[in-house]
Protein backbone atom coordinates (compact mmCIF):
# COMPACT_ATOMS: atom_id res chain seq x y z
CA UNK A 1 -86.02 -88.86 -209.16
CA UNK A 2 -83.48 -90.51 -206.87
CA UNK A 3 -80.34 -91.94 -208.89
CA UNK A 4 -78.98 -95.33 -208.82
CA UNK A 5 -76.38 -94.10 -206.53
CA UNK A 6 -78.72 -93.81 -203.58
CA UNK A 7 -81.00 -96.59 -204.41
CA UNK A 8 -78.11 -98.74 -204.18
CA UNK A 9 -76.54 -97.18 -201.27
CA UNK A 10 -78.69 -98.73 -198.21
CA UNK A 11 -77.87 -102.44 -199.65
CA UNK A 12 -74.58 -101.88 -199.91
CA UNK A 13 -74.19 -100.82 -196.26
CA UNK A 14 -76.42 -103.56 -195.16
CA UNK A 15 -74.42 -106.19 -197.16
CA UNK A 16 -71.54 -104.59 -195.39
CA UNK A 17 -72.59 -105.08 -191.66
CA UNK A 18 -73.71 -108.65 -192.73
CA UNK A 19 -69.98 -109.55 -193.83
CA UNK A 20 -69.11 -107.74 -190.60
CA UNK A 21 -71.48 -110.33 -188.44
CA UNK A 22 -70.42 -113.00 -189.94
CA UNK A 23 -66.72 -112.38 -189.44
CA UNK A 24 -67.36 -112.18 -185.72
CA UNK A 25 -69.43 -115.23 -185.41
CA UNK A 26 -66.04 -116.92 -187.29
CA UNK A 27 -64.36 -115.37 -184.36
CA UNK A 28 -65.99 -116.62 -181.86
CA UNK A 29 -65.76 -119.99 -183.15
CA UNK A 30 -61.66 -119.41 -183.05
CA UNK A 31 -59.07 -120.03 -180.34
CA UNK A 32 -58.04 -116.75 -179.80
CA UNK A 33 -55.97 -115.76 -176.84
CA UNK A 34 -57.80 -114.35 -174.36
CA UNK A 35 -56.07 -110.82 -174.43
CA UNK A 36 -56.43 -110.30 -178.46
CA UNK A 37 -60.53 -111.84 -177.74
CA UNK A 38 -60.84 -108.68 -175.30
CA UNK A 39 -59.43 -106.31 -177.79
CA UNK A 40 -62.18 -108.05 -180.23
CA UNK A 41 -64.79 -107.59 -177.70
CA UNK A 42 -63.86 -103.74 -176.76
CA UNK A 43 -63.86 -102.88 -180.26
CA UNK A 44 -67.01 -104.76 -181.03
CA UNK A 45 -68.74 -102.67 -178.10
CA UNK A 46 -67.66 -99.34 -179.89
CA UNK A 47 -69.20 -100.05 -183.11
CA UNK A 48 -72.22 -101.47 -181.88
CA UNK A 49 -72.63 -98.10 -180.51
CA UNK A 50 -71.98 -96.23 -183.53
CA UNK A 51 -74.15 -98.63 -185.05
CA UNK A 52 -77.00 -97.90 -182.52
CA UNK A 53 -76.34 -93.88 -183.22
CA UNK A 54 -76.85 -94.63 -186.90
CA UNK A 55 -79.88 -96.92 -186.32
CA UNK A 56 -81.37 -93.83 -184.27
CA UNK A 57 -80.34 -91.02 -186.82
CA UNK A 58 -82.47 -93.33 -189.04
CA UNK A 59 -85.39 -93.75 -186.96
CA UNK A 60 -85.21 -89.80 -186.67
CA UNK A 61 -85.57 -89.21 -190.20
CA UNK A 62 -88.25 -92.25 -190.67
CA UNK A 63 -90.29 -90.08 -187.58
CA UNK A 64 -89.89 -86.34 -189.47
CA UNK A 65 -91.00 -87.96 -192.92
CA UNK A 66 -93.86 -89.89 -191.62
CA UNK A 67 -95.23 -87.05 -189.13
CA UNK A 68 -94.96 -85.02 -192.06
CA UNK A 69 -96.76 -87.29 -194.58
CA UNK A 70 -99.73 -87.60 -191.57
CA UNK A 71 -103.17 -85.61 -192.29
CA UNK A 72 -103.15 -85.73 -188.53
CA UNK A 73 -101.59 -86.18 -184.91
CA UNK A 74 -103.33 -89.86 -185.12
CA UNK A 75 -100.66 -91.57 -182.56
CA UNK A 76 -101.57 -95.50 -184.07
CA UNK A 77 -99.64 -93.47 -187.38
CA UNK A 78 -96.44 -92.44 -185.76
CA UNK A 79 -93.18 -94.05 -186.28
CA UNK A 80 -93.50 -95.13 -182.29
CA UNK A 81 -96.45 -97.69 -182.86
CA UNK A 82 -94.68 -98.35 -186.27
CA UNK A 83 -92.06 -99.72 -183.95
CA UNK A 84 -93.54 -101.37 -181.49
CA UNK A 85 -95.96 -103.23 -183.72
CA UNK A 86 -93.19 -104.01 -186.91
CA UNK A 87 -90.57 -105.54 -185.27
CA UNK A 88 -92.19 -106.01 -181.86
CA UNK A 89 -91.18 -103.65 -179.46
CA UNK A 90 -93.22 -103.12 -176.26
CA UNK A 91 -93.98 -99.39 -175.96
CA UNK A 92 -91.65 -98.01 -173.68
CA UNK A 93 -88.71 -98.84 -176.32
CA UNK A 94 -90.42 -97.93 -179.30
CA UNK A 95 -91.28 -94.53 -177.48
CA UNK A 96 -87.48 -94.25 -175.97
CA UNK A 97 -86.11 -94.59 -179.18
CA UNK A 98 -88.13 -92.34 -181.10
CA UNK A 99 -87.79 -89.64 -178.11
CA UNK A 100 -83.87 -89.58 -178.20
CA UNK A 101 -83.78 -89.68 -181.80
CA UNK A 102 -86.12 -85.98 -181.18
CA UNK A 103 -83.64 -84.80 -178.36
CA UNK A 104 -80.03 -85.61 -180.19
CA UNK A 105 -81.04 -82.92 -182.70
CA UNK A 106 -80.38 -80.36 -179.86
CA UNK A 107 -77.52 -81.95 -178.55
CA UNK A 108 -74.69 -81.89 -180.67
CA UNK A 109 -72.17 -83.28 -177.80
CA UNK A 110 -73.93 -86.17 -177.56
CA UNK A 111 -74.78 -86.63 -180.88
CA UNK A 112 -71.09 -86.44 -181.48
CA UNK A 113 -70.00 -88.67 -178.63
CA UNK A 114 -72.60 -91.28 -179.80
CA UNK A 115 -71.84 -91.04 -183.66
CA UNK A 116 -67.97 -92.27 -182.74
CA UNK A 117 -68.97 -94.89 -180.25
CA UNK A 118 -67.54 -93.42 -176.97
CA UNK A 119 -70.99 -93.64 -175.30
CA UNK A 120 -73.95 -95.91 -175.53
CA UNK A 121 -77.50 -95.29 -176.21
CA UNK A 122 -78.32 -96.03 -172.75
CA UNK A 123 -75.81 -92.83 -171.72
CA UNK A 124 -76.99 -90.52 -174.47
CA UNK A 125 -80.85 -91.32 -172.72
CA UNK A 126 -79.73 -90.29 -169.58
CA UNK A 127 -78.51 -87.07 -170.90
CA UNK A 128 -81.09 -86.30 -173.21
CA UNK A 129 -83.83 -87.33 -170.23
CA UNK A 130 -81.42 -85.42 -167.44
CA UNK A 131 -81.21 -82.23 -170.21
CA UNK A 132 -85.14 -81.63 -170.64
CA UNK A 133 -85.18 -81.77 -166.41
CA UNK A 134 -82.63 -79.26 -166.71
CA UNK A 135 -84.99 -77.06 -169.64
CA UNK A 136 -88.27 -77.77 -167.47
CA UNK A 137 -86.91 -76.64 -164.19
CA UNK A 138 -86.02 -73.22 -166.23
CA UNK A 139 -82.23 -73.96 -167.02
CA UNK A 140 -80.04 -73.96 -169.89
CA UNK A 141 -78.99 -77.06 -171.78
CA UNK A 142 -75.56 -75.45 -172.40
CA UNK A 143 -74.86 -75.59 -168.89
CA UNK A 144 -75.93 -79.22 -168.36
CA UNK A 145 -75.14 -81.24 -171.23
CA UNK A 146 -70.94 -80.60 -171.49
CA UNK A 147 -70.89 -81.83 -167.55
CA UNK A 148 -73.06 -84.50 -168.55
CA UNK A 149 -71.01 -85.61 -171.28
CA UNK A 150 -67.68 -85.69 -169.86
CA UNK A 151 -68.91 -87.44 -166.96
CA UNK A 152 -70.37 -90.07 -169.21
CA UNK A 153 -66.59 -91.36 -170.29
CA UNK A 154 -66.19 -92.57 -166.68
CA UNK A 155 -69.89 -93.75 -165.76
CA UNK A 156 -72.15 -96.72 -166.29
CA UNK A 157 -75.46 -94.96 -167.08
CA UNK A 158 -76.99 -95.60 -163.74
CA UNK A 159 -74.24 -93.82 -162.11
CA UNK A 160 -74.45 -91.47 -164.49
CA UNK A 161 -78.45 -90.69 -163.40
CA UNK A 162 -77.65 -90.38 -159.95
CA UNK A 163 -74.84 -87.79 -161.32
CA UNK A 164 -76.98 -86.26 -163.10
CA UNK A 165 -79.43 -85.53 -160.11
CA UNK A 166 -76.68 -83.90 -158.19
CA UNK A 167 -75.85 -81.60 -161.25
CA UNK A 168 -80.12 -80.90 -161.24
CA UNK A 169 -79.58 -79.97 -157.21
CA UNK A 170 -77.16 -77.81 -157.71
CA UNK A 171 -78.69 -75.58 -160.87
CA UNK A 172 -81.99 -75.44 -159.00
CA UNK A 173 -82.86 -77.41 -156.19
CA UNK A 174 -86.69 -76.36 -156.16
CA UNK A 175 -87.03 -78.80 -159.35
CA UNK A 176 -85.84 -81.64 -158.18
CA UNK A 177 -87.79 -81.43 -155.00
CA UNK A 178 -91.01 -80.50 -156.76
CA UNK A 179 -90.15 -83.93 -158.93
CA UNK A 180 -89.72 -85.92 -155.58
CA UNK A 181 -93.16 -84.38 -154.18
CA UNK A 182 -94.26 -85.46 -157.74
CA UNK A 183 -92.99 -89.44 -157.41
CA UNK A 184 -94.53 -89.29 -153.88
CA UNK A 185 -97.81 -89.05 -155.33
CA UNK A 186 -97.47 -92.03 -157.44
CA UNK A 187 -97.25 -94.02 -154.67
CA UNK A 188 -99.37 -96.76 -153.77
CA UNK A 189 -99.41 -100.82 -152.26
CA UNK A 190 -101.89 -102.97 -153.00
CA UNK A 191 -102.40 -106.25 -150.30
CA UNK A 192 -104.87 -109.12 -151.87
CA UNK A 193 -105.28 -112.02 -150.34
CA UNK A 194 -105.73 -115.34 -152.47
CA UNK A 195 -108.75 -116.82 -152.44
CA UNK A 196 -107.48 -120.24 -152.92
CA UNK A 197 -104.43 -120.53 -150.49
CA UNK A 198 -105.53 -117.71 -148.00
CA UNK A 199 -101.81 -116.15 -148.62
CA UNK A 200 -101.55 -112.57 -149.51
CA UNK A 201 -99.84 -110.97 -152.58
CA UNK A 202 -98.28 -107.75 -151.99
CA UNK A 203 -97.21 -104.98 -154.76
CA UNK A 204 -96.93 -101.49 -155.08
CA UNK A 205 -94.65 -98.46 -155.26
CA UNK A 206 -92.55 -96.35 -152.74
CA UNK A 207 -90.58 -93.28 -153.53
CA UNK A 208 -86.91 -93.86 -152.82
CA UNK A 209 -87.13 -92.01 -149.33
CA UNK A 210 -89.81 -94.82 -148.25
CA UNK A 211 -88.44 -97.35 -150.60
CA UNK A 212 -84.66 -96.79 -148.82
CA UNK A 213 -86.33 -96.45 -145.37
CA UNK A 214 -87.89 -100.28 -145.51
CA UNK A 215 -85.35 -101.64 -147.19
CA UNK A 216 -82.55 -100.32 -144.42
CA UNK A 217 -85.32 -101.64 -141.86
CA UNK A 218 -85.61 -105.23 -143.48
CA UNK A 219 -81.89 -105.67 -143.52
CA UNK A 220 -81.88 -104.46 -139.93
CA UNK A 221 -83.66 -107.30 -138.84
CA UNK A 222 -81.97 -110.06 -141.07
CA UNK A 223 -78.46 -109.22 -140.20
CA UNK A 224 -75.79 -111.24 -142.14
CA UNK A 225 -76.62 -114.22 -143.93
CA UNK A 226 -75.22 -117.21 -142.07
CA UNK A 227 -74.27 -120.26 -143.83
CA UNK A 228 -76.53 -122.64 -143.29
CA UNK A 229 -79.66 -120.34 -144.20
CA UNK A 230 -81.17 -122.05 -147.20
CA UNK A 231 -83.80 -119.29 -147.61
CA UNK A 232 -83.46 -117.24 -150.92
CA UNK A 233 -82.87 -113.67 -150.85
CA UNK A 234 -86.77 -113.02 -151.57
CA UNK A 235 -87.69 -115.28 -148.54
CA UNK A 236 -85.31 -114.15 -146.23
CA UNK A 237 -86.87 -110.33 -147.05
CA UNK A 238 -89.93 -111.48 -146.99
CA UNK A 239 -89.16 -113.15 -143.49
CA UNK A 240 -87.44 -109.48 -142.79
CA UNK A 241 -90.56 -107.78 -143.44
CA UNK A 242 -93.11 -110.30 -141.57
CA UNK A 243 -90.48 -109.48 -138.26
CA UNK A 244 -90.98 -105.93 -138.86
CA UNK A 245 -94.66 -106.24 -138.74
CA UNK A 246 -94.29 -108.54 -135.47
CA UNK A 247 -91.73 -106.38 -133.57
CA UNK A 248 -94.42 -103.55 -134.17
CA UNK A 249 -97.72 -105.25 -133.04
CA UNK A 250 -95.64 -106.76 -130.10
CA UNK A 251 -94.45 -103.17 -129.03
CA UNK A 252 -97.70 -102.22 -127.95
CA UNK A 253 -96.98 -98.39 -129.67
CA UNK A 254 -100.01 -98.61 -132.14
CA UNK A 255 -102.75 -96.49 -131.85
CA UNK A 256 -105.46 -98.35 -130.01
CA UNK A 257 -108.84 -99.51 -132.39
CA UNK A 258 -111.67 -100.76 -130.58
CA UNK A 259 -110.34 -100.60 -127.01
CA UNK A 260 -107.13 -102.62 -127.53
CA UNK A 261 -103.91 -102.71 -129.31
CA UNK A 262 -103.67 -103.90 -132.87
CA UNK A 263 -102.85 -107.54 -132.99
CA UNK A 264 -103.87 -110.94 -134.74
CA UNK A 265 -106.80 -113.02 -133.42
CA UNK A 266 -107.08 -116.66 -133.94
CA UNK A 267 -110.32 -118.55 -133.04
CA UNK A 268 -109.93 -122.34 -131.91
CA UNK A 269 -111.68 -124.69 -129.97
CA UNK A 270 -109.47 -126.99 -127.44
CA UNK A 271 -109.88 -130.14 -129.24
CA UNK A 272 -107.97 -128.14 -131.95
CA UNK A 273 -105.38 -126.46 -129.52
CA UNK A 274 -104.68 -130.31 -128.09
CA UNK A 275 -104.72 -131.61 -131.68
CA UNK A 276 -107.21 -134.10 -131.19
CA UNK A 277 -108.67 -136.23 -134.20
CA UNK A 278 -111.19 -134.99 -135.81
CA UNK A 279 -111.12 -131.33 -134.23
CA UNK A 280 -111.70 -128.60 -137.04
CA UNK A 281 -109.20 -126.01 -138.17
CA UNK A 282 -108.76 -123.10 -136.60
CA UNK A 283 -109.49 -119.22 -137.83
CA UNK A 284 -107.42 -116.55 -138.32
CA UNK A 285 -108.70 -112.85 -138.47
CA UNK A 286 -111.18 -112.35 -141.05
CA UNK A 287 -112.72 -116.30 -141.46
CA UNK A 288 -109.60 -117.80 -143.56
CA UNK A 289 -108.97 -121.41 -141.28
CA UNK A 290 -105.49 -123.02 -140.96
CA UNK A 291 -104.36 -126.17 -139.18
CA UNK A 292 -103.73 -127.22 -135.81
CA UNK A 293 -100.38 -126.65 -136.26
CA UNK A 294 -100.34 -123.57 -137.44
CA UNK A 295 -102.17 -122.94 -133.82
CA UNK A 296 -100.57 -124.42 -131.56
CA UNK A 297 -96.63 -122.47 -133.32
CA UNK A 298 -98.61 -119.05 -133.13
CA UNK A 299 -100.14 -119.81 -129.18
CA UNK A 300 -96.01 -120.73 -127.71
CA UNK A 301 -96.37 -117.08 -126.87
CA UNK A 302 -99.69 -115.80 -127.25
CA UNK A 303 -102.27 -114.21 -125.08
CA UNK A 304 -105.11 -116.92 -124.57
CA UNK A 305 -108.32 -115.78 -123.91
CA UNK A 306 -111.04 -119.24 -123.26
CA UNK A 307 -114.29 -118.65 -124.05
CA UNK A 308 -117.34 -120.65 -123.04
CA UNK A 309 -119.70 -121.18 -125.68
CA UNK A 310 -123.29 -122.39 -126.06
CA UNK A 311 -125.30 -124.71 -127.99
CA UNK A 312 -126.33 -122.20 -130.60
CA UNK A 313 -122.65 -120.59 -130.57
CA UNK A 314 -123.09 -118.01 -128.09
CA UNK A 315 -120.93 -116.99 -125.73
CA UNK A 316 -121.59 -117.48 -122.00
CA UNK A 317 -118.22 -116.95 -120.50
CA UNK A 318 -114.92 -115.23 -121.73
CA UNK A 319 -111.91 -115.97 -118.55
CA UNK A 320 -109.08 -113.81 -117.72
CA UNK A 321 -106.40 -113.53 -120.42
CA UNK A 322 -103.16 -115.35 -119.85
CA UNK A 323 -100.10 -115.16 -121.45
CA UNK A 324 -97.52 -117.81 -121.98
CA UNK A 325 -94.90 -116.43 -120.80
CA UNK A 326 -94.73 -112.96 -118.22
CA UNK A 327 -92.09 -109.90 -118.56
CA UNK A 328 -90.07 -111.02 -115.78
CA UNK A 329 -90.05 -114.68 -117.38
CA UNK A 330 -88.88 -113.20 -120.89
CA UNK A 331 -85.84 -111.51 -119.27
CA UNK A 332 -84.66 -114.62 -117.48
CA UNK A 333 -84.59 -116.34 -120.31
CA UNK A 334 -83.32 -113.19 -122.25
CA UNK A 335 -80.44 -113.56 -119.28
CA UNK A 336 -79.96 -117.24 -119.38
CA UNK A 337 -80.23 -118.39 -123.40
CA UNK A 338 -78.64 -115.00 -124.34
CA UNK A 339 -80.05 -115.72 -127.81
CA UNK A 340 -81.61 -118.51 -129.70
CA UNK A 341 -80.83 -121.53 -128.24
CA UNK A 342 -81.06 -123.58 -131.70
CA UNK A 343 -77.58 -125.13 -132.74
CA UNK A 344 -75.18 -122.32 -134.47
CA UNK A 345 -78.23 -119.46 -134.10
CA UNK A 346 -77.56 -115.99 -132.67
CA UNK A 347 -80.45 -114.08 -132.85
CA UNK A 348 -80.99 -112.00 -130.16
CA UNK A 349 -83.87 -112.30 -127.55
CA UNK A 350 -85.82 -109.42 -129.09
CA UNK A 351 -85.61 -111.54 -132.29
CA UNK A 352 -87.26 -115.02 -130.53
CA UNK A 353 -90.19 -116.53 -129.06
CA UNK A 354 -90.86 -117.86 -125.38
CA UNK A 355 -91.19 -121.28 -126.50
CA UNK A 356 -92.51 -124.56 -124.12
CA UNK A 357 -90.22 -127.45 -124.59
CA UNK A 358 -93.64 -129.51 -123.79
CA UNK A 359 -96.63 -128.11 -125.59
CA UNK A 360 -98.88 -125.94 -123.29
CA UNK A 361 -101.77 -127.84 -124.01
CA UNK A 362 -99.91 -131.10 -123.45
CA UNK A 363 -99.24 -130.15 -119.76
CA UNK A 364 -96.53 -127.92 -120.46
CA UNK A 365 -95.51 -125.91 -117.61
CA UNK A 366 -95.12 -122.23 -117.92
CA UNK A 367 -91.49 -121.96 -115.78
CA UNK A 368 -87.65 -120.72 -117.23
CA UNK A 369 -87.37 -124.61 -116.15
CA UNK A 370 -89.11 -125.71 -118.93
CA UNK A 371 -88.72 -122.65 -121.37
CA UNK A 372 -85.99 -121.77 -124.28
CA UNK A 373 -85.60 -119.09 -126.65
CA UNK A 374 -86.29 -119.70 -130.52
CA UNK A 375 -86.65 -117.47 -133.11
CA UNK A 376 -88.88 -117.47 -135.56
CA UNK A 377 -87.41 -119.73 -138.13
CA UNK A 378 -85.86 -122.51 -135.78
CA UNK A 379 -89.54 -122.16 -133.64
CA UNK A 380 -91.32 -122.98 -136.99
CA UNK A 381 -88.42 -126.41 -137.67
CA UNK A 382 -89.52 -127.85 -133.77
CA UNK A 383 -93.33 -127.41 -134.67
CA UNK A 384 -92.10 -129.37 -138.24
CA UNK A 385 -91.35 -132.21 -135.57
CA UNK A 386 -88.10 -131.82 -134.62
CA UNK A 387 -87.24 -131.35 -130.72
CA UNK A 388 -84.50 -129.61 -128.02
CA UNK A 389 -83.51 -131.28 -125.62
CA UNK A 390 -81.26 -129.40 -122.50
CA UNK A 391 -77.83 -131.55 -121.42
CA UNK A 392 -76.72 -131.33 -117.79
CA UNK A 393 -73.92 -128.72 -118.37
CA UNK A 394 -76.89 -126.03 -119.94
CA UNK A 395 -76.47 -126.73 -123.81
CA UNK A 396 -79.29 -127.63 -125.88
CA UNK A 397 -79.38 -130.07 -128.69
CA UNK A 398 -81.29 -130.48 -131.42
CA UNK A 399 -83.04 -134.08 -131.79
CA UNK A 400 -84.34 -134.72 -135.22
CA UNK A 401 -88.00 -135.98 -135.95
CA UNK A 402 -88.74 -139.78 -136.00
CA UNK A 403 -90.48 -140.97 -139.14
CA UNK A 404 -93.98 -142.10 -138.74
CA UNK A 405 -96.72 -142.78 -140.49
CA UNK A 406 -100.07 -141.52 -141.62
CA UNK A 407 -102.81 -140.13 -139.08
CA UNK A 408 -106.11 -141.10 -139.81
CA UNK A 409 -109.07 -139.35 -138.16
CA UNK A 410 -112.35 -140.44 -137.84
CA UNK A 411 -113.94 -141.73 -140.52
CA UNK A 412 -116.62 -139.44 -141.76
CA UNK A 413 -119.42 -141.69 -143.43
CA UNK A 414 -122.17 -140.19 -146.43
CA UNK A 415 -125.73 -139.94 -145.08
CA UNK A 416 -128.13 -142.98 -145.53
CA UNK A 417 -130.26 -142.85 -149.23
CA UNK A 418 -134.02 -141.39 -148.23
């Protein structure tokens, strides 16, 4: 039978730690100078981790005395999924805390460190995690948890991972490079295309050697952010990544499928390319349509292939391919605009389109007379409306677009009642 000693024990502590929280909600409210309210917040860092090493010597004991009240290894009965579904913990946290709860038991250092608030939990994880790599690679947790714990006074617990790794190299380097041929099979990338906006959504995994590799790449291509970008950081990467994927297909290095290169097709008629009213959208690869606009950006430099069709849809004449803009054109302009010609823009010429000042279609010529340089982003603005227009002395300017109003096509009228 316990005595009243230890019944009352646990509410005395509690009631203790609530008169604690309370005082330092009252200090928060006070105006304290702001060198004694850094001393308040220092200390209160330390003892909320002592606290959280007494919360997880607790949630030890609560896992030994309900695994060994259990008639069986029924995992909906462990103190994990007592956790997650008490207090509402999403798995991972239940199962983290219940895990280094099971590893401070062989790790007095940390326990130690962690019982007089020098270290957080997140620290004494890494260890205990960094320690059973250690174990399962066939070394010693003597020799890896003292390191691990002095290096943990001077480390956020990221660092101290990455630390941690180099300690794992040096004790056996076959582990670690069986773990990275183990994360390399996780891999994967999924691409699915949205059925309602014809966009794509793009997710998946990369070990950090194919992770690093694209993300070195993407910056690569963005270069410094200048000050008038208004793209976020997740558009300009995802702009980083489309340029990738353009600089490739335009390189003319992939492996040829079906007797050409690997490139983007759309399918238009020429009341579309003109942007007459009425004309239907065109078609990118694989049926999903998009506007006239869209078109006529995309075919500024683009091969054009016209094809004669029939009545029923057939084709009864394909001509010669053109393309905008030649090789020798491309490096006089390279050689003249040096770089984007839009206002304040220096992307190089590798980085921009050979764009018509007057639409192809509309009778645009295809001369260095009547050609500029724009990169992707500014060539997207001038088919938004806006226009360049070349002074005497070579610079360009940027005119903005004139408001106007709607455009009506034809009217498209309901079939007469039988």
């Amino acid at each position: 039978m316990r005595s009243d000693g230890a019944v009352e024990l646990p509410t005395a502590a509690l009631d203790t730690l609530q008169e604690g929280v309370d005082g330092l909600h009252s200090c928060a409210d006070l105006d304290l100078p702001t060198e004694q309210l850094a001393e308040l917040v220092s200390a209160t860092l330390t003892l909320r981790n002592q606290l959280d090493a007494a919360l997880t010597g607790l949630v030890g004991r609560l896992d030994e005395q309900m695994r060994s009240e259990q008639d069986s290894n029924d995992p909906s009965l462990s103190c994990a999924a007592w956790l997650r579904e008490e207090h509402h913990l999403n798995s991972s946290t239940a199962w983290g805390q219940v895990r280094l709860a099971r590893q401070l038991r062989d790790l007095p250092r940390t326990r130690v460190a962690f019982a007089a608030g020098l270290i957080s939990a997140q620290h004494a994880m890494v260890v205990g995690r960094t320690v059973d790599r250690v174990v399962m690679g066939g070394g010693r947790a003597a020799d890896a948890e003292p390191a691990l714990i002095r290096e943990a006074f001077e480390r956020s617990p990221s660092d101290l991972l990455r630390w941690g790794r180099h300690l794992r190299h040096q004790l056996n380097p076959d582990e670690l490079a069986d773990e990275e041929e183990e994360e390399h099979r996780r891999r994967w990338l999924h691409l699915t295309q949205n059925p309602w906006d014809g966009g794509y959504d793009l997710e998946g995994h990369l070990d950090a050697e194919c992770g690093t590799r694209l993300k070195v790449a993407i910056q690569g291509v963005l270069g410094p952010r200048r000050k008038d970008d208004e793209r976020s950081p997740a558009q300009r990467r995802a702009d980083g990544l489309d340029e990738l994927v353009k600089r490739v297909l335009d390189s003319g290095e992939l492996p040829i499928r079906g007797g050409q290169r690997p490139h983007i097709t759309v399918t238009a008629t020429l009341e579309t390319l003109r942007g007459d009213p009425g004309a239907p959208a065109a078609e990118l690869d694989w049926g999903w349509p998009i506007s006239g606009a869209a078109l006529r950006r995309i075919a500024c430099d683009a091969e054009l292939t016209p094809i004669l069709l029939g009545a029923d849809g057939n084709p009864l004449w394909a001509g010669r391919t053109r393309r905008t803009s030649s090789r020798r054109m491309r490096r006089a302009l390279a050689q003249r605009d040096r770089h984007c010609v839009w206002e304040r823009c220096d992307r190089p010429p590798d980085w921009c389109a050979g764009h018509h000042r007057h639409l192809w279609v509309e009778g645009g010529r295809t001369n260095v007379d009547e050609m500029n340089l724009l990169c992707r982003l500014h060539h997207g603005k001038y088919h938004r409306g806006y226009r360049l227009r070349r002074l005497p002395d070579g610079r360009v300017e940027e005119v903005p677009p004139e408001p106007r109003g709607p455009v009506f096509g034809p009217a498209i009228h309901a079939p007469p009642a039988a």
